[in-house]
C-alpha atoms as a PDB file:
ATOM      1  CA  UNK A   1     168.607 179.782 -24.527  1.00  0.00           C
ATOM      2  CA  UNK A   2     169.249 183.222 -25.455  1.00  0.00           C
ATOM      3  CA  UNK A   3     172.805 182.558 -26.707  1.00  0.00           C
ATOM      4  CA  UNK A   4     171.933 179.849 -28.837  1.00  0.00           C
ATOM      5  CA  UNK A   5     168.885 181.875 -30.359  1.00  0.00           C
ATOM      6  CA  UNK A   6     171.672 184.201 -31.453  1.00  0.00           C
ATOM      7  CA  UNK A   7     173.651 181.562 -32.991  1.00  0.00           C
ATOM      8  CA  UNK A   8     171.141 179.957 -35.110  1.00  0.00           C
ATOM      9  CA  UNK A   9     169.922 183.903 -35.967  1.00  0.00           C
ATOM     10  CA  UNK A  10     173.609 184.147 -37.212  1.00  0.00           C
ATOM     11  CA  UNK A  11     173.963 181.006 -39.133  1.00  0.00           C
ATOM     12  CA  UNK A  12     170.562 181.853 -40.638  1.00  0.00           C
ATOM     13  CA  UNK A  13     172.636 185.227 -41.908  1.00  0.00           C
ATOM     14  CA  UNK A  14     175.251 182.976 -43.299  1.00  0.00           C
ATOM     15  CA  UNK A  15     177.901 184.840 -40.242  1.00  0.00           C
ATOM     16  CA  UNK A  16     179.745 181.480 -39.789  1.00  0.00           C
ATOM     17  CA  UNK A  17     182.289 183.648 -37.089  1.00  0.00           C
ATOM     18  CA  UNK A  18     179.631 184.982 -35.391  1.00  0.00           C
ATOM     19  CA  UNK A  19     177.710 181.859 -34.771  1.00  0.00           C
ATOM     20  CA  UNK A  20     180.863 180.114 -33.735  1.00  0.00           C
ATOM     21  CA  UNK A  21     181.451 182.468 -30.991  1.00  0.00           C
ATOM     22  CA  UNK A  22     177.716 182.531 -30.159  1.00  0.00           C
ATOM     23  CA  UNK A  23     177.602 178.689 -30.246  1.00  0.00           C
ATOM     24  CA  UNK A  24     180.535 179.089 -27.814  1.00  0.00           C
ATOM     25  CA  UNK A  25     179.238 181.170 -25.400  1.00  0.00           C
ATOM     26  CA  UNK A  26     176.399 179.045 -25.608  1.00  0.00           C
ATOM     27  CA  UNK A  27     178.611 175.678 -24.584  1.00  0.00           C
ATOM     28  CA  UNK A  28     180.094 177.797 -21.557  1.00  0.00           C
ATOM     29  CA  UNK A  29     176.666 178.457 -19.820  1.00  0.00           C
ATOM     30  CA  UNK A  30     175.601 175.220 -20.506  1.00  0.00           C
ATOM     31  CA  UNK A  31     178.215 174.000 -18.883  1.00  0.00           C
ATOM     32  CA  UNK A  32     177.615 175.814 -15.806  1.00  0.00           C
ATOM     33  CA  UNK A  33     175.545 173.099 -14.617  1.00  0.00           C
ATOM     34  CA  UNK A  34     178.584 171.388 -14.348  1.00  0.00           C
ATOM     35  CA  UNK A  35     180.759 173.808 -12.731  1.00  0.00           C
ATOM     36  CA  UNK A  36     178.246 174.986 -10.451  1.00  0.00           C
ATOM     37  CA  UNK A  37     178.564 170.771  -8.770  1.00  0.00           C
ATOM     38  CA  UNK A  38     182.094 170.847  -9.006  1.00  0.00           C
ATOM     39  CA  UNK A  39     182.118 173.924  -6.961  1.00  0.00           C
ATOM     40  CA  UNK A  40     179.343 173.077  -4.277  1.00  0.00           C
ATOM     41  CA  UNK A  41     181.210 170.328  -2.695  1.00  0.00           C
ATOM     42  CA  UNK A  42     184.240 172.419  -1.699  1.00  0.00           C
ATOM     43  CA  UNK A  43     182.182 175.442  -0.789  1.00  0.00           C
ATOM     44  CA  UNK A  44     179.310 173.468   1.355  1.00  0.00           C
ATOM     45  CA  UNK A  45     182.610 172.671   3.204  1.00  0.00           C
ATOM     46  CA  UNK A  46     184.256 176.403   3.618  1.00  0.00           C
ATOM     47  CA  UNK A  47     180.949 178.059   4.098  1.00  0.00           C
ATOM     48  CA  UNK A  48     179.988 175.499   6.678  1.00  0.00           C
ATOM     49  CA  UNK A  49     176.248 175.798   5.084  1.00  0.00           C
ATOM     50  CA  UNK A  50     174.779 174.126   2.365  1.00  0.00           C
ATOM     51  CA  UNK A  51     172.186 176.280   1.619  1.00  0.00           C
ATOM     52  CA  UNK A  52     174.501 179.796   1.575  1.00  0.00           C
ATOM     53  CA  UNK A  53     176.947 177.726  -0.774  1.00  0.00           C
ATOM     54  CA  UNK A  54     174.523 176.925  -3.066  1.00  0.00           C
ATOM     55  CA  UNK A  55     172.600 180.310  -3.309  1.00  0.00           C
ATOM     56  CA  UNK A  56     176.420 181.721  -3.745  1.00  0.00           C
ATOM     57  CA  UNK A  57     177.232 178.865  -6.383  1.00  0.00           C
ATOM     58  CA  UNK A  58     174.683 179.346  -8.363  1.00  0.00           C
ATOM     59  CA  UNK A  59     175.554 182.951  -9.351  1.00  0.00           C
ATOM     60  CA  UNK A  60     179.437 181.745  -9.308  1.00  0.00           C
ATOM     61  CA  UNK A  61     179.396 178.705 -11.579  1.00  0.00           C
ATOM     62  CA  UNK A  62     178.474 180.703 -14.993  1.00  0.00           C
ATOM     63  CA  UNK A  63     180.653 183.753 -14.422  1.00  0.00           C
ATOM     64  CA  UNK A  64     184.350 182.057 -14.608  1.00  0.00           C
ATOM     65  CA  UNK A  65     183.054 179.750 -17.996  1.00  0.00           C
ATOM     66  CA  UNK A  66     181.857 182.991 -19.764  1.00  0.00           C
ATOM     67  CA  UNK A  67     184.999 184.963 -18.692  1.00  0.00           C
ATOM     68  CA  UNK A  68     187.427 182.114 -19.985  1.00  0.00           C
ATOM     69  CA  UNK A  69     185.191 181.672 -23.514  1.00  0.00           C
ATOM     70  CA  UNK A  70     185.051 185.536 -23.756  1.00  0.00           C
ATOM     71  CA  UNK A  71     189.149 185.485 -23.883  1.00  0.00           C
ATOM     72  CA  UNK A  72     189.231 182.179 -25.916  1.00  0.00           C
ATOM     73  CA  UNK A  73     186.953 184.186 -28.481  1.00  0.00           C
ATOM     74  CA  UNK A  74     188.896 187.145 -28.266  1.00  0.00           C
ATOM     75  CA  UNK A  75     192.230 185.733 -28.816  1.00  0.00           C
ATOM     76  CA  UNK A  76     190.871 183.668 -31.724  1.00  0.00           C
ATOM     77  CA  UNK A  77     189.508 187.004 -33.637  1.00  0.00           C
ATOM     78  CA  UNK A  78     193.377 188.295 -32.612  1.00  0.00           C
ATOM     79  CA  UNK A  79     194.788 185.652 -34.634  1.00  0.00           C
ATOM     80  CA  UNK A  80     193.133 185.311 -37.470  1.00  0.00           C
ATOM     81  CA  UNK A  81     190.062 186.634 -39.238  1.00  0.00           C
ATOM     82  CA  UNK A  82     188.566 183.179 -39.709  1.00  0.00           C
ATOM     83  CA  UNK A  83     188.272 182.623 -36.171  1.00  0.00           C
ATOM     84  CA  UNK A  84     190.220 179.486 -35.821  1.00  0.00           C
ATOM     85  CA  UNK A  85     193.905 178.965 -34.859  1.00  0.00           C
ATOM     86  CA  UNK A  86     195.804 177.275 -37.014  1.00  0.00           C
END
């Protein structure tokens, strides 16, 4: 909730970059919930334990999302100043 408080405090400033990144960041840890079921499965398997792949998941599934947005955002301000690729 935090990230998208910052987004809608940036469009509220008129920063259209800055709440597209924020809105992004926002996407990737929502969509943790997603990642965190697609990796359970396989890791209930390795780990042998349900339980200790979950408690492990659940710290896992956000980190990989935010990395990969961070770089997508990154790249984006590399490219051009308007944030987008063209």
């Amino acid at each position: 909730m935090f990230t998208t408080y910052i987004a809608v405090a940036q469009i509220m400033r008129q920063d259209v970059p800055a709440h597209r990144n924020w809105m992004l960041r926002s996407y990737a840890l929502t969509l943790a919930a997603v990642t965190l079921r697609l990796y359970l499965g396989p890791l209930s398997l390795a780990f042998g334990d349900f339980e200790l792949a979950y408690r492990f998941t659940a710290w896992l599934c956000w980190v990989p999302n935010l990395a990969i947005i961070e770089m997508v955002i990154r790249s984006r301000s590399v490219k051009g100043s308007t944030g987008f690729v063209r």
